[in-house]
C-alpha atoms as a PDB file:
ATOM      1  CA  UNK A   1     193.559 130.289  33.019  1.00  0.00           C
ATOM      2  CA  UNK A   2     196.346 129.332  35.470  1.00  0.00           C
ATOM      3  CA  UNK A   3     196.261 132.898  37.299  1.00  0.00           C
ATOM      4  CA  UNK A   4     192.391 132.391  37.797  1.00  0.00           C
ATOM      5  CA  UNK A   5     192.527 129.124  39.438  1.00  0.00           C
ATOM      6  CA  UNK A   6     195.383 129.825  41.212  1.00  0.00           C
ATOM      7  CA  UNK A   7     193.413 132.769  42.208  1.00  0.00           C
ATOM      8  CA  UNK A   8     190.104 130.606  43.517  1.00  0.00           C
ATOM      9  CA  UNK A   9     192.672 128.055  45.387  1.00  0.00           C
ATOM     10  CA  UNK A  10     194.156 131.140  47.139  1.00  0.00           C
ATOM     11  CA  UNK A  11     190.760 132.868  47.961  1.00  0.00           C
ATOM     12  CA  UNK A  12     189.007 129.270  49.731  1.00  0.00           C
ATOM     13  CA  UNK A  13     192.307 128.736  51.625  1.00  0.00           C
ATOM     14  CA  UNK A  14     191.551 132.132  53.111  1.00  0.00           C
ATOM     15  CA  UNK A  15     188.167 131.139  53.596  1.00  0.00           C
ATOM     16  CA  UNK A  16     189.161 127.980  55.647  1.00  0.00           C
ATOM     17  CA  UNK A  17     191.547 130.041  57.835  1.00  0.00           C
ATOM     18  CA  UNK A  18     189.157 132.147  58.573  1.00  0.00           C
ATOM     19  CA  UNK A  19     186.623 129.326  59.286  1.00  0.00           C
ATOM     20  CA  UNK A  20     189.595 127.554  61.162  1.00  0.00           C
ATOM     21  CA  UNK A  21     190.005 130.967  63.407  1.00  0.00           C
ATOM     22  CA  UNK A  22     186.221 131.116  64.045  1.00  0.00           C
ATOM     23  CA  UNK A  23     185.859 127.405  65.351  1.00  0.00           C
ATOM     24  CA  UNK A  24     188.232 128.165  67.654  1.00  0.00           C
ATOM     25  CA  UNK A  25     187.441 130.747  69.818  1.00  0.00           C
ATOM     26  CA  UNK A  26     185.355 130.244  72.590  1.00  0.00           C
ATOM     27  CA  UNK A  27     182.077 131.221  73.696  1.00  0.00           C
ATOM     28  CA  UNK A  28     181.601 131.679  77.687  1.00  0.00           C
ATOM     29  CA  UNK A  29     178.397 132.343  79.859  1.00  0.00           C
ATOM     30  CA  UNK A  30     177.972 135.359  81.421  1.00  0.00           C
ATOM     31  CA  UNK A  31     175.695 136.168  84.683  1.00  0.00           C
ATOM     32  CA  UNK A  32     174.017 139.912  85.641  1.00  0.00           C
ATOM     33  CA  UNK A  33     173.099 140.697  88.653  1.00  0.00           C
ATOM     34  CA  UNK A  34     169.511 141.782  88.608  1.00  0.00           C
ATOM     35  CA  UNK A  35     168.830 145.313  88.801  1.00  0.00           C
ATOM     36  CA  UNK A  36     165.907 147.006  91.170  1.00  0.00           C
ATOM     37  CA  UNK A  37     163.418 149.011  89.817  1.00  0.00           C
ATOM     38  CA  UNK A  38     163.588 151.528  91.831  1.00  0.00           C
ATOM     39  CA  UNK A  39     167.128 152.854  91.418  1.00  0.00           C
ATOM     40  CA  UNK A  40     167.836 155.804  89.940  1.00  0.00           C
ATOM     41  CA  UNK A  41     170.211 156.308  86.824  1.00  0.00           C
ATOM     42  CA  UNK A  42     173.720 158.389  88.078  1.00  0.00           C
ATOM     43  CA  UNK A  43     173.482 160.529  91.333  1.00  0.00           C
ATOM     44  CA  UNK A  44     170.249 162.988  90.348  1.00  0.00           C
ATOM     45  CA  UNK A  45     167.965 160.828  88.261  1.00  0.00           C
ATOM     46  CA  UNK A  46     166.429 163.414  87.115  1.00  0.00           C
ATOM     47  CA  UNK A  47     164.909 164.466  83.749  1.00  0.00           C
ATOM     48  CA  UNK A  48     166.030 168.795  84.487  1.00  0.00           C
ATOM     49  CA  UNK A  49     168.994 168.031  81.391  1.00  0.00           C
ATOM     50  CA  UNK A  50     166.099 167.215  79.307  1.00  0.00           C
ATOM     51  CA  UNK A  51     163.496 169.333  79.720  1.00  0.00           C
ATOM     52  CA  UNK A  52     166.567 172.548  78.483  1.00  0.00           C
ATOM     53  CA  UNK A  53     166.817 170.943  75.189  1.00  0.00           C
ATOM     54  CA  UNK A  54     165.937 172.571  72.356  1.00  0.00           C
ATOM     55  CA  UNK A  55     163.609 170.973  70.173  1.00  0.00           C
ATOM     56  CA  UNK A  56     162.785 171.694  66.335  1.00  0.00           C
ATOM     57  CA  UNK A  57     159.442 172.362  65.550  1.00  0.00           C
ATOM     58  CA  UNK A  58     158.290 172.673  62.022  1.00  0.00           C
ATOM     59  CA  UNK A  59     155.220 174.582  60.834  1.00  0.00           C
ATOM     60  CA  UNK A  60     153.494 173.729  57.960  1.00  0.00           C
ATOM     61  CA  UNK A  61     150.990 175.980  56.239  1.00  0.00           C
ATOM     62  CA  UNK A  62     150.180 173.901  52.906  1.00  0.00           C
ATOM     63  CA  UNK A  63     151.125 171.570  50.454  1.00  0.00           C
ATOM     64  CA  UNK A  64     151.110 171.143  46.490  1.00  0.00           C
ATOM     65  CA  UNK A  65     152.476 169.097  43.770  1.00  0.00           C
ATOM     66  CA  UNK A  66     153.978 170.211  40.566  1.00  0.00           C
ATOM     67  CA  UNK A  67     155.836 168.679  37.754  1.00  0.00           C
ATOM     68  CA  UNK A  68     159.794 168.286  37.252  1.00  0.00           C
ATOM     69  CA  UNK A  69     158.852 170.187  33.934  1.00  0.00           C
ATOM     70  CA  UNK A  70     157.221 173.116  36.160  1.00  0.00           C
ATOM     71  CA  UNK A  71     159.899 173.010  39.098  1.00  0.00           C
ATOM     72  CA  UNK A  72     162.545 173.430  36.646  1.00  0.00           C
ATOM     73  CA  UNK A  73     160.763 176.462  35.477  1.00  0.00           C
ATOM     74  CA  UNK A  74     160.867 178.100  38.636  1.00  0.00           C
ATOM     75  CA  UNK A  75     162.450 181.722  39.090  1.00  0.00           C
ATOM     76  CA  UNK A  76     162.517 184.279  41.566  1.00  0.00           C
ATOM     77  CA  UNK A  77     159.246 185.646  41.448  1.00  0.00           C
ATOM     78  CA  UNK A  78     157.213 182.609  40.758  1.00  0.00           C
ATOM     79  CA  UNK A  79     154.299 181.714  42.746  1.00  0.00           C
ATOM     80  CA  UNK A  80     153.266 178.255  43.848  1.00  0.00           C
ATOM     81  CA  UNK A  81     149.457 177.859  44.683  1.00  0.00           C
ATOM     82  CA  UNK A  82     149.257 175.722  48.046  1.00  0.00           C
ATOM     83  CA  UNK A  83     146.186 173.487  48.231  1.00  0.00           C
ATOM     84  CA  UNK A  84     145.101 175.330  52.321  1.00  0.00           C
ATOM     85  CA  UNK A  85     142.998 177.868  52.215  1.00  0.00           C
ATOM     86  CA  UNK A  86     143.744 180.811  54.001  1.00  0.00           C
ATOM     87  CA  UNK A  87     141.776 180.306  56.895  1.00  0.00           C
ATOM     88  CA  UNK A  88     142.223 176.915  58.035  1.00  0.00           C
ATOM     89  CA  UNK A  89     145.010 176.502  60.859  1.00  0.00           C
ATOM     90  CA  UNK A  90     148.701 175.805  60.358  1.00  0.00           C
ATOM     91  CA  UNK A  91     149.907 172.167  61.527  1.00  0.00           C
ATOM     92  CA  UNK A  92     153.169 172.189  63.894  1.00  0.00           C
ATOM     93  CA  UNK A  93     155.415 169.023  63.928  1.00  0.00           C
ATOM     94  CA  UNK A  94     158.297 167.442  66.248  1.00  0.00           C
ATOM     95  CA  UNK A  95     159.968 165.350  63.970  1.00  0.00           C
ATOM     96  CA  UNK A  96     157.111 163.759  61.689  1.00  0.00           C
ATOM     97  CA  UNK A  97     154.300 163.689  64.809  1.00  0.00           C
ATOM     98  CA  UNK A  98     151.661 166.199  64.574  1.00  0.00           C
ATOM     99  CA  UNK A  99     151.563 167.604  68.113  1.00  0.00           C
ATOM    100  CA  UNK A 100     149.472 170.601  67.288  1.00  0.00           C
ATOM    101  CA  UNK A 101     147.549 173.252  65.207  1.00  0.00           C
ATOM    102  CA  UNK A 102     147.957 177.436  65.108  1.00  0.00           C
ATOM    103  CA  UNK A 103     147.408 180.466  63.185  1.00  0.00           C
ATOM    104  CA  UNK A 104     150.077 182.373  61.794  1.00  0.00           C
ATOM    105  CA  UNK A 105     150.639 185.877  62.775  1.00  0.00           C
ATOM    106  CA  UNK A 106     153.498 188.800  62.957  1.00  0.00           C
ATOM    107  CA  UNK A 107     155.177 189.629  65.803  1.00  0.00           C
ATOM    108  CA  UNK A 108     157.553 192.208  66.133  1.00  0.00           C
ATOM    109  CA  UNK A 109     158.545 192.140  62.175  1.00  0.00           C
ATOM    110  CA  UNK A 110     158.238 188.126  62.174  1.00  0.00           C
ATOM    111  CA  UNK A 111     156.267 185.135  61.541  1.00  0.00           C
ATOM    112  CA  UNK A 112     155.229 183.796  64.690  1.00  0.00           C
ATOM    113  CA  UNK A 113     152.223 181.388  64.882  1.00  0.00           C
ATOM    114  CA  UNK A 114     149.392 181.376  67.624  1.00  0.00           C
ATOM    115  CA  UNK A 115     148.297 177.645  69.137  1.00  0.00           C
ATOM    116  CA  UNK A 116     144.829 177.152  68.684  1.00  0.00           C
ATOM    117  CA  UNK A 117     144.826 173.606  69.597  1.00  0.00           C
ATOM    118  CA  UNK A 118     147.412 170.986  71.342  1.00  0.00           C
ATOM    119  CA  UNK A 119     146.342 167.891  70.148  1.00  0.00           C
ATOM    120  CA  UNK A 120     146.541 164.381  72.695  1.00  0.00           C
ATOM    121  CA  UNK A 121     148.471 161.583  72.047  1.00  0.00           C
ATOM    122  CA  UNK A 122     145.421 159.430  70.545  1.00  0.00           C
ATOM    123  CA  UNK A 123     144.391 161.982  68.142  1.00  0.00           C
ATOM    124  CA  UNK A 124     144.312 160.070  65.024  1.00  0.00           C
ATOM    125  CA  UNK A 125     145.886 161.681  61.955  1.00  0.00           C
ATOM    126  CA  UNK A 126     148.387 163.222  64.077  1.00  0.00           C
ATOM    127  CA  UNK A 127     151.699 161.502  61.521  1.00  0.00           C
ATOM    128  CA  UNK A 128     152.652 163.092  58.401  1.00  0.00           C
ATOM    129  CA  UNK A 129     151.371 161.458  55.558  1.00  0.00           C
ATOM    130  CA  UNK A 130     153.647 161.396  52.698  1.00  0.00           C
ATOM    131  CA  UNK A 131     152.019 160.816  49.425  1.00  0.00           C
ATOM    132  CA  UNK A 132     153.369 157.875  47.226  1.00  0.00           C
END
């Protein structure tokens, strides 16, 4: 019993030094100067870095939903139904945004997929909706 409240004595003495340290310091005002508009970031101010970048796009040609039981199961070989048929287009992503809507096709030995449509900012639908 003696360790423990020696223990709690010790512990709030650290807790007023640290309050003690923390009422002491003190807090100053700073000014900015004010910044025009018009200035340009660094000597180019231009975007050319940015428009080099690589970007990841992910294509997405159908969904389902299986159990644990059933995904366990799983083995080379086994075939999981997607809910798309065949013929409707493919959704492309940046990040989670939908941005736009293909067709997949082969090109020189490899997937490859075809825009059909680039869809506008407004389009609504355009965010991945997770299921819950």
């Amino acid at each position: 019993m003696a360790k423990s409240d020696k223990a709690v004595k010790e512990k709030q003495e650290q807790q007023n030094n640290v309050a003690q340290a923390d009422s002491k310091k003190q807090v100053q005002s700073v000014e900015f100067a004010e910044a025009a508009e018009n200035e340009t970031a660094g000597s180019g101010g231009s975007i050319d870095i940015l428009l080099d970048m690589d970007v990841p796009v992910t294509v997405a040609i159908g969904q389902t939903e299986i159990s644990v039981r059933r995904l366990l199961q799983l083995v080379p070989g086994s075939v999981l139904k997607l809910g798309k048929p065949i013929d409707e287009p493919v959704e492309l992503y940046l990040r989670d945004t939908k941005f736009a809507a293909g067709s997949v096709v082969v090109v020189d030995g490899r997937f490859a997929v075809k825009i059909k449509q680039i869809l506008s900012v407004g389009d609504s639908g355009a965010k991945v909706e997770k299921k819950s």
